[in-house]
N, C-alpha and C. Protein backbone atom coordinates (compact mmCIF):
# COMPACT_ATOMS: atom_id res chain seq x y z
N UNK A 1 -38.70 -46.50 -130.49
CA UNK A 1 -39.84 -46.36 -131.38
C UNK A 1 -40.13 -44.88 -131.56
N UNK A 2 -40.04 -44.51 -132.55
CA UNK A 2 -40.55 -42.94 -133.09
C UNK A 2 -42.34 -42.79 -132.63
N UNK A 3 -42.19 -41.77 -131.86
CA UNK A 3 -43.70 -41.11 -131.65
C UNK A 3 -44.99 -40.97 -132.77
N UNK A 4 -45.59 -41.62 -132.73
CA UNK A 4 -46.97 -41.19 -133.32
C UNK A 4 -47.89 -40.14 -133.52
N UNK A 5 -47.50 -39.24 -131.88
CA UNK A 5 -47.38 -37.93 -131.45
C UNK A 5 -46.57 -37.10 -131.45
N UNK A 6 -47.39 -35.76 -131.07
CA UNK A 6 -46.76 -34.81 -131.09
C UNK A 6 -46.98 -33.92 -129.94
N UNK A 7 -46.41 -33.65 -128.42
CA UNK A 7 -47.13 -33.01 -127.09
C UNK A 7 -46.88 -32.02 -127.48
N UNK A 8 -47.67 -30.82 -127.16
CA UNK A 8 -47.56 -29.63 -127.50
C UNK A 8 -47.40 -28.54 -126.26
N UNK A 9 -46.52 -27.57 -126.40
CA UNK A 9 -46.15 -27.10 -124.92
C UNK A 9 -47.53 -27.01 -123.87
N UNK A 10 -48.69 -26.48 -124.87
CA UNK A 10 -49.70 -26.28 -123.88
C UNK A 10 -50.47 -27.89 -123.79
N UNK A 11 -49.74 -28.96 -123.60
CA UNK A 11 -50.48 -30.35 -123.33
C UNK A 11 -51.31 -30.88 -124.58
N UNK A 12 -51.60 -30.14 -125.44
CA UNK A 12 -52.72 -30.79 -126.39
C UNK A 12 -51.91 -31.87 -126.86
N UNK A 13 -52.68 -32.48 -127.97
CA UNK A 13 -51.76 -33.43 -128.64
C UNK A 13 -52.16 -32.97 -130.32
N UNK A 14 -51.04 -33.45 -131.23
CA UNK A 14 -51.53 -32.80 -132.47
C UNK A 14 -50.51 -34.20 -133.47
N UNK A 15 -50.58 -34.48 -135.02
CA UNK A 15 -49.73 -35.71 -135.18
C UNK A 15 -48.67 -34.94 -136.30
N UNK A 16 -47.89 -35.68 -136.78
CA UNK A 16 -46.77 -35.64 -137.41
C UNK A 16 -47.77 -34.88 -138.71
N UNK A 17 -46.99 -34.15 -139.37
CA UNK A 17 -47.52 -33.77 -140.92
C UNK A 17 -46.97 -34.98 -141.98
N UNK A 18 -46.17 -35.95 -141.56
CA UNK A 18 -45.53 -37.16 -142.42
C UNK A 18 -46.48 -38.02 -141.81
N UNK A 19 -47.18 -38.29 -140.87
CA UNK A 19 -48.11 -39.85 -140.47
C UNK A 19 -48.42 -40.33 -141.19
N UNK A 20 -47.73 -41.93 -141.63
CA UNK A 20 -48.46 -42.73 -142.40
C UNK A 20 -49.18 -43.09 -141.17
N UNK A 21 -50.64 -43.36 -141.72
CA UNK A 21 -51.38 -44.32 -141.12
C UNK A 21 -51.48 -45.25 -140.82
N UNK A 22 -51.29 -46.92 -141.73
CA UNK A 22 -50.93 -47.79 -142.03
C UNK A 22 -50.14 -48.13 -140.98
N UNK A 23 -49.01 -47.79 -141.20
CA UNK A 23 -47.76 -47.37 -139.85
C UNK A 23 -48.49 -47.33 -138.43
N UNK A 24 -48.81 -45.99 -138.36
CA UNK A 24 -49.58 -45.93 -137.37
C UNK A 24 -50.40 -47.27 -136.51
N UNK A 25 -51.55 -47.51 -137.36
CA UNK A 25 -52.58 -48.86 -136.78
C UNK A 25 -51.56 -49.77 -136.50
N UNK A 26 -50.53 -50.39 -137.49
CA UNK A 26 -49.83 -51.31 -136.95
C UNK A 26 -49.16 -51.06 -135.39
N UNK A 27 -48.47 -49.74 -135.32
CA UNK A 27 -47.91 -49.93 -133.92
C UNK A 27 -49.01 -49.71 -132.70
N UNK A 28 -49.75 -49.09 -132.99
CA UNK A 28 -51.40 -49.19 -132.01
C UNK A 28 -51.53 -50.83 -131.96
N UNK A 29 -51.85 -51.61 -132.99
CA UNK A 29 -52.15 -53.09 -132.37
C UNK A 29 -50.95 -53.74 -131.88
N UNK A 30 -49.98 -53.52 -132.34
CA UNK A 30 -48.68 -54.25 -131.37
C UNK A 30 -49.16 -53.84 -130.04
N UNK A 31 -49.04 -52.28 -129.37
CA UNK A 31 -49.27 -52.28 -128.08
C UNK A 31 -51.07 -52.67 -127.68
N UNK A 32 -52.00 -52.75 -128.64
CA UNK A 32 -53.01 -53.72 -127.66
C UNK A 32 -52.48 -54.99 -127.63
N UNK A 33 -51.89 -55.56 -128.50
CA UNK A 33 -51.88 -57.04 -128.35
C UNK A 33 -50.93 -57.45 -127.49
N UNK A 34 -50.17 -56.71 -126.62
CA UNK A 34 -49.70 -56.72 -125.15
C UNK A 34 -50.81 -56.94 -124.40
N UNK A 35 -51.70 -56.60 -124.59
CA UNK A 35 -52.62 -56.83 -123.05
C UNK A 35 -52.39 -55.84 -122.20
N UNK A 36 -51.31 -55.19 -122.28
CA UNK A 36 -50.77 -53.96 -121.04
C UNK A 36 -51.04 -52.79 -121.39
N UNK A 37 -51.84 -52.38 -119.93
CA UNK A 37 -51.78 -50.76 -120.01
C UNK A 37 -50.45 -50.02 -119.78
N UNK A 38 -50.59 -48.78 -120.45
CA UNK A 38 -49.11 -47.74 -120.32
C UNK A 38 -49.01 -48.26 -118.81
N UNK A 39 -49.64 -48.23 -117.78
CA UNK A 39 -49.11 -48.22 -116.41
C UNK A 39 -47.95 -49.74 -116.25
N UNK A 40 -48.70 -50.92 -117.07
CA UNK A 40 -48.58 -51.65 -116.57
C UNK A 40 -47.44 -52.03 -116.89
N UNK A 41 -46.82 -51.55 -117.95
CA UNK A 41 -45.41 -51.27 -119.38
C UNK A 41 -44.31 -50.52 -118.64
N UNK A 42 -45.12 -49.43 -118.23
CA UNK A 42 -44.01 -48.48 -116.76
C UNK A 42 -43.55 -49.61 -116.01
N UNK A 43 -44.37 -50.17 -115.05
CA UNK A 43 -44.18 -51.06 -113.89
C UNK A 43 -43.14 -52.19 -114.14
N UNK A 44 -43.59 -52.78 -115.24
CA UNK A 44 -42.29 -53.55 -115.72
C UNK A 44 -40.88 -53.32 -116.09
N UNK A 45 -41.11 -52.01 -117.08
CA UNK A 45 -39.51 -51.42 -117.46
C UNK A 45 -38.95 -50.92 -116.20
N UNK A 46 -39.93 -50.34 -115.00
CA UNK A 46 -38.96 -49.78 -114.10
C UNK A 46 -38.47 -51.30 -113.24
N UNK A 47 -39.21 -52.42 -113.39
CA UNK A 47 -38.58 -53.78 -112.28
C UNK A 47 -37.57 -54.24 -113.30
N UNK A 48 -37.42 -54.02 -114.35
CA UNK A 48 -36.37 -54.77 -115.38
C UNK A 48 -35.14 -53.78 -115.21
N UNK A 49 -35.36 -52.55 -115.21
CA UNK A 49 -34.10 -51.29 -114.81
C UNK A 49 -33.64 -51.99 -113.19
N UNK A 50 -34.47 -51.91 -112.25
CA UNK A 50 -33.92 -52.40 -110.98
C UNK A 50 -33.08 -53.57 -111.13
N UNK A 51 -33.58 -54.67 -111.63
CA UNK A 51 -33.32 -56.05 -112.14
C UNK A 51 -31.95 -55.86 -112.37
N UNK A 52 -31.27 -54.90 -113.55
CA UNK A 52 -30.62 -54.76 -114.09
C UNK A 52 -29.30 -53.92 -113.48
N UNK A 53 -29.67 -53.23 -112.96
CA UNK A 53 -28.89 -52.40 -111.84
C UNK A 53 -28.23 -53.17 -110.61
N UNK A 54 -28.74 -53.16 -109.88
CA UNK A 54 -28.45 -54.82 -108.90
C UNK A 54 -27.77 -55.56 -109.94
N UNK A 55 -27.85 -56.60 -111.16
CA UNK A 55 -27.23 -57.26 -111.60
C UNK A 55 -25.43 -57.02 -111.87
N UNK A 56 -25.68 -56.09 -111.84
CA UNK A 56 -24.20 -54.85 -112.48
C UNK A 56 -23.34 -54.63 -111.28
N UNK A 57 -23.89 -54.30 -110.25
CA UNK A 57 -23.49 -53.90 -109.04
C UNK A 57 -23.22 -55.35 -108.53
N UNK A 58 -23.09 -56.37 -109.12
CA UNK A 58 -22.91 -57.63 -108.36
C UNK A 58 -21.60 -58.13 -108.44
């Protein structure tokens, strides 16, 4: 998924000079309508990487 953002060396955040908006809101409600916080999105991709690793190695 292409960033919405933009980190800036000194941490701020600033957005694309192309941002559609439209665009934007849509991928904002995809990730509320997870229910998951960023943490909780980490926690999973890193047990699905483990998952996956072990599987390989089998």
């Amino acid at each position: 998924m292409d960033r919405l953002t933009i980190r800036n060396r000194d941490g701020s955040v600033s957005q694309p000079t192309d941002l559609r908006w439209v665009e934007a809101l849509e991928k904002l409600a995809a990730y509320e309508d997870t229910g998951l916080s960023p943490e909780e999105i980490k926690l999973k991709l890193d047990g699905l990487d483990s998952y996956q690793k072990a599987e390989r190695g089998k």
